[in-house]
N, C-alpha and C. Protein backbone atom coordinates (compact mmCIF):
# COMPACT_ATOMS: atom_id res chain seq x y z
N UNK A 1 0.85 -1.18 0.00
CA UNK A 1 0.00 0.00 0.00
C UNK A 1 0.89 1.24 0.00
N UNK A 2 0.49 2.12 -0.89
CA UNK A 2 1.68 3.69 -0.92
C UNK A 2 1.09 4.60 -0.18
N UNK A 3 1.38 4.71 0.67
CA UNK A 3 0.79 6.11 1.68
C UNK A 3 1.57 7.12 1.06
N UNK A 4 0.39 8.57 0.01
CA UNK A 4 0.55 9.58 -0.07
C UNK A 4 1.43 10.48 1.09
N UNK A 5 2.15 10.91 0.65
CA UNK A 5 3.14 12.34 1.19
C UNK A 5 2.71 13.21 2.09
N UNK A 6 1.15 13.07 1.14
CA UNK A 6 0.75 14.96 1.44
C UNK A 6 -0.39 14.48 2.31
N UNK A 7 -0.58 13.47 2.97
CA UNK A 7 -1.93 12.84 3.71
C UNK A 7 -1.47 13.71 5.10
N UNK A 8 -0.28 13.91 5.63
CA UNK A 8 0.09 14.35 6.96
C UNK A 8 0.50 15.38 6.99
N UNK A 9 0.22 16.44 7.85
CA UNK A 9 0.90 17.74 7.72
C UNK A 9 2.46 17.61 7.97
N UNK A 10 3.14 18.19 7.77
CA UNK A 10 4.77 18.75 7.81
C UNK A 10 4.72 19.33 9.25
N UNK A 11 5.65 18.38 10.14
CA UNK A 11 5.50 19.29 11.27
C UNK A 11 6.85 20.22 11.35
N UNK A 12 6.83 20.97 12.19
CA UNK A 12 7.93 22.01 12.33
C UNK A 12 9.50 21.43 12.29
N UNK A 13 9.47 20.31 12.90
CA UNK A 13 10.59 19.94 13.15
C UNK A 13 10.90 19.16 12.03
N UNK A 14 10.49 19.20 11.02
CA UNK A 14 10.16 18.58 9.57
C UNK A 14 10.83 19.33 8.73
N UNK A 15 9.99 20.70 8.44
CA UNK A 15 10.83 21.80 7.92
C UNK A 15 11.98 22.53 8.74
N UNK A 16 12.53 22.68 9.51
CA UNK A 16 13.30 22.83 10.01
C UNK A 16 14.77 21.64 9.92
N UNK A 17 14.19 20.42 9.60
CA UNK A 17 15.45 19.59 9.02
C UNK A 17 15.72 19.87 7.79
N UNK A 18 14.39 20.04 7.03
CA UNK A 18 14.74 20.31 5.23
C UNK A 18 15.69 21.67 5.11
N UNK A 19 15.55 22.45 5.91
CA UNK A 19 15.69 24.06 5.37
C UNK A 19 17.33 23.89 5.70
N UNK A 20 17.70 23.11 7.02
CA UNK A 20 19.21 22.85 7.32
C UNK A 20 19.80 22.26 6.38
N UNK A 21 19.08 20.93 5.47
CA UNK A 21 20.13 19.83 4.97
C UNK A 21 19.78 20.35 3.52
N UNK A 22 19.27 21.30 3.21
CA UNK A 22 19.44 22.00 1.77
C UNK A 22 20.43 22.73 1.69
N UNK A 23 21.00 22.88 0.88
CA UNK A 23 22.35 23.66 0.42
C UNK A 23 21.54 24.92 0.09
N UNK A 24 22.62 25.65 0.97
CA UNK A 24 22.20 27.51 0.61
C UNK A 24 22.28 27.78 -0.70
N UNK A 25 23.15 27.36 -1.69
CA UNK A 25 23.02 27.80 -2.81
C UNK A 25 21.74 27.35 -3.79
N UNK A 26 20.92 26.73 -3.24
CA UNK A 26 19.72 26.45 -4.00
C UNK A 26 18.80 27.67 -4.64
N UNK A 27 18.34 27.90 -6.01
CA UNK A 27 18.01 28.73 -7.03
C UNK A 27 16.13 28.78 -5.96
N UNK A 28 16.02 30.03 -6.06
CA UNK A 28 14.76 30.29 -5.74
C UNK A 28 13.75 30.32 -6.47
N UNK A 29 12.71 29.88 -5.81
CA UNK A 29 11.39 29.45 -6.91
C UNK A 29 10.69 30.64 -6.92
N UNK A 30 9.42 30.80 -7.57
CA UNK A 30 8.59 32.12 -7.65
C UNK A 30 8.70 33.00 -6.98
N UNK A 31 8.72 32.57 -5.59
CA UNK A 31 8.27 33.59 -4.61
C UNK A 31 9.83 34.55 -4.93
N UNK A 32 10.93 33.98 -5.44
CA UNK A 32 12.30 34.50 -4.80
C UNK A 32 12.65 34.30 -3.39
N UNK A 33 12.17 32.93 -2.92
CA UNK A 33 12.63 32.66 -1.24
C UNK A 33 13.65 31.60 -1.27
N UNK A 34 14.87 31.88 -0.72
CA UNK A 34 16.28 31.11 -0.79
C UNK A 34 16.05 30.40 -0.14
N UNK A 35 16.64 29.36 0.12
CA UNK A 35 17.04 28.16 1.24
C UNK A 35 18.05 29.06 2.25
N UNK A 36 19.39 29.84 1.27
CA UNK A 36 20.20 30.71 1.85
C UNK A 36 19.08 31.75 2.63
N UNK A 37 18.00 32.59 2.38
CA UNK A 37 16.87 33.24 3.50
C UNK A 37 16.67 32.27 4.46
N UNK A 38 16.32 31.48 4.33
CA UNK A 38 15.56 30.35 5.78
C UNK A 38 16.16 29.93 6.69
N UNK A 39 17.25 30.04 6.33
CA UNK A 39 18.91 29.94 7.15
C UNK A 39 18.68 30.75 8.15
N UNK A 40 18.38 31.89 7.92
CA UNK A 40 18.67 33.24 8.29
C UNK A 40 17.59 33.58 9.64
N UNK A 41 16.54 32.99 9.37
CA UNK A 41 15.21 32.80 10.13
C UNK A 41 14.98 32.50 11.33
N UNK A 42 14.80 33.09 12.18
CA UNK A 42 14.34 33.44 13.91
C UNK A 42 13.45 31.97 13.74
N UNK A 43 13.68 31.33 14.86
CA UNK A 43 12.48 30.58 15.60
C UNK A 43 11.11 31.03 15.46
N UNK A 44 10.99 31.99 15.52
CA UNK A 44 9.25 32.72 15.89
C UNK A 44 9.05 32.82 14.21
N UNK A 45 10.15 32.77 13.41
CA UNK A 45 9.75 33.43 12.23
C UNK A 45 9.13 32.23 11.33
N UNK A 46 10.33 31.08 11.81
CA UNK A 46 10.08 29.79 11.05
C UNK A 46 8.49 28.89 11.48
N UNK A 47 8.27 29.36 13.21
CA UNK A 47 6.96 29.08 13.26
C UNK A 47 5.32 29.80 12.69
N UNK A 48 5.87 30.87 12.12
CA UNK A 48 4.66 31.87 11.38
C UNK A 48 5.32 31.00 10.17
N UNK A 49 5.73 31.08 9.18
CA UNK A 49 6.09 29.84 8.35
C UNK A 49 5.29 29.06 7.85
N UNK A 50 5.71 28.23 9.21
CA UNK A 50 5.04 27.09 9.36
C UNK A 50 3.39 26.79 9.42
N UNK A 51 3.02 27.80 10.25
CA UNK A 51 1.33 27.68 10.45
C UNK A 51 0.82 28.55 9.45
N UNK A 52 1.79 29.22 8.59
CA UNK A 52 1.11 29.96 6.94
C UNK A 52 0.88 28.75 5.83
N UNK A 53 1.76 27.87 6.02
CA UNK A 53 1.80 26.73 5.16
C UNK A 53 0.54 25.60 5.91
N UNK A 54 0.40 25.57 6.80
CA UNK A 54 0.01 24.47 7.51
C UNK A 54 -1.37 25.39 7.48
N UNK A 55 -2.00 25.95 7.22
CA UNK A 55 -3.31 26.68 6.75
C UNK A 55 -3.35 26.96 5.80
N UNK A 56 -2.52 26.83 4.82
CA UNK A 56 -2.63 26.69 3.25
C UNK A 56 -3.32 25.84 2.84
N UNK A 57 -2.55 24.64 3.35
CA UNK A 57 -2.87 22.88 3.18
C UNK A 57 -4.14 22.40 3.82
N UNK A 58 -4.25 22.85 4.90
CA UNK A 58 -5.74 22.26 5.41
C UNK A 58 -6.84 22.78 4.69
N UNK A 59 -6.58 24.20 4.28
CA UNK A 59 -8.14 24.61 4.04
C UNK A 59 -7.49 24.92 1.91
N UNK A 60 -6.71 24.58 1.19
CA UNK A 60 -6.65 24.58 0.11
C UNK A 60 -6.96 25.85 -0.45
N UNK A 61 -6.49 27.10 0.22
CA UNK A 61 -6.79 28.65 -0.28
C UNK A 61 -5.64 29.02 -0.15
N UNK A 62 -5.11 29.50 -1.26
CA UNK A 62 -3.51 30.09 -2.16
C UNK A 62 -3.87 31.21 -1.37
N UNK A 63 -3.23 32.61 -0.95
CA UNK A 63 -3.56 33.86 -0.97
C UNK A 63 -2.57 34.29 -2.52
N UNK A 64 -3.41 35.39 -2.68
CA UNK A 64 -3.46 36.12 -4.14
C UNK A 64 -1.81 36.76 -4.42
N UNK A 65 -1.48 37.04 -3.39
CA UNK A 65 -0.01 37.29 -3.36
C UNK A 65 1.00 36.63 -3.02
């Protein structure tokens, strides 16, 4: 049986391993947000982040910007 990816939210300590074991030099996607930025990122900052994404995903509403 393949248990989907996206069935579980990403918990903090989730993204917080990805954002470390990515290489800073990684090319930024649309937004223009580095891996080298996330580096850079306060605790408090990576948890607003986190619960921006993690209310993305539950309720499936992009904001316009």
């Amino acid at each position: 049986m393949h248990l989907d990816v996206t069935s579980s939210p990403v918990t903090i300590n989730e993204l917080r391993v990805v954002i470390k074991h990515t290489p800073a030099t990684s090319v930024p996607g649309p937004s223009g947000l580095s891996y080298a930025m996330m580096k850079e990122w306060s605790g408090e900052v990576l948890e607003s982040a986190h619960d921006a994404l993690t209310q993305i995903r539950d309720t499936s509403s992009f904001p316009d910007w």
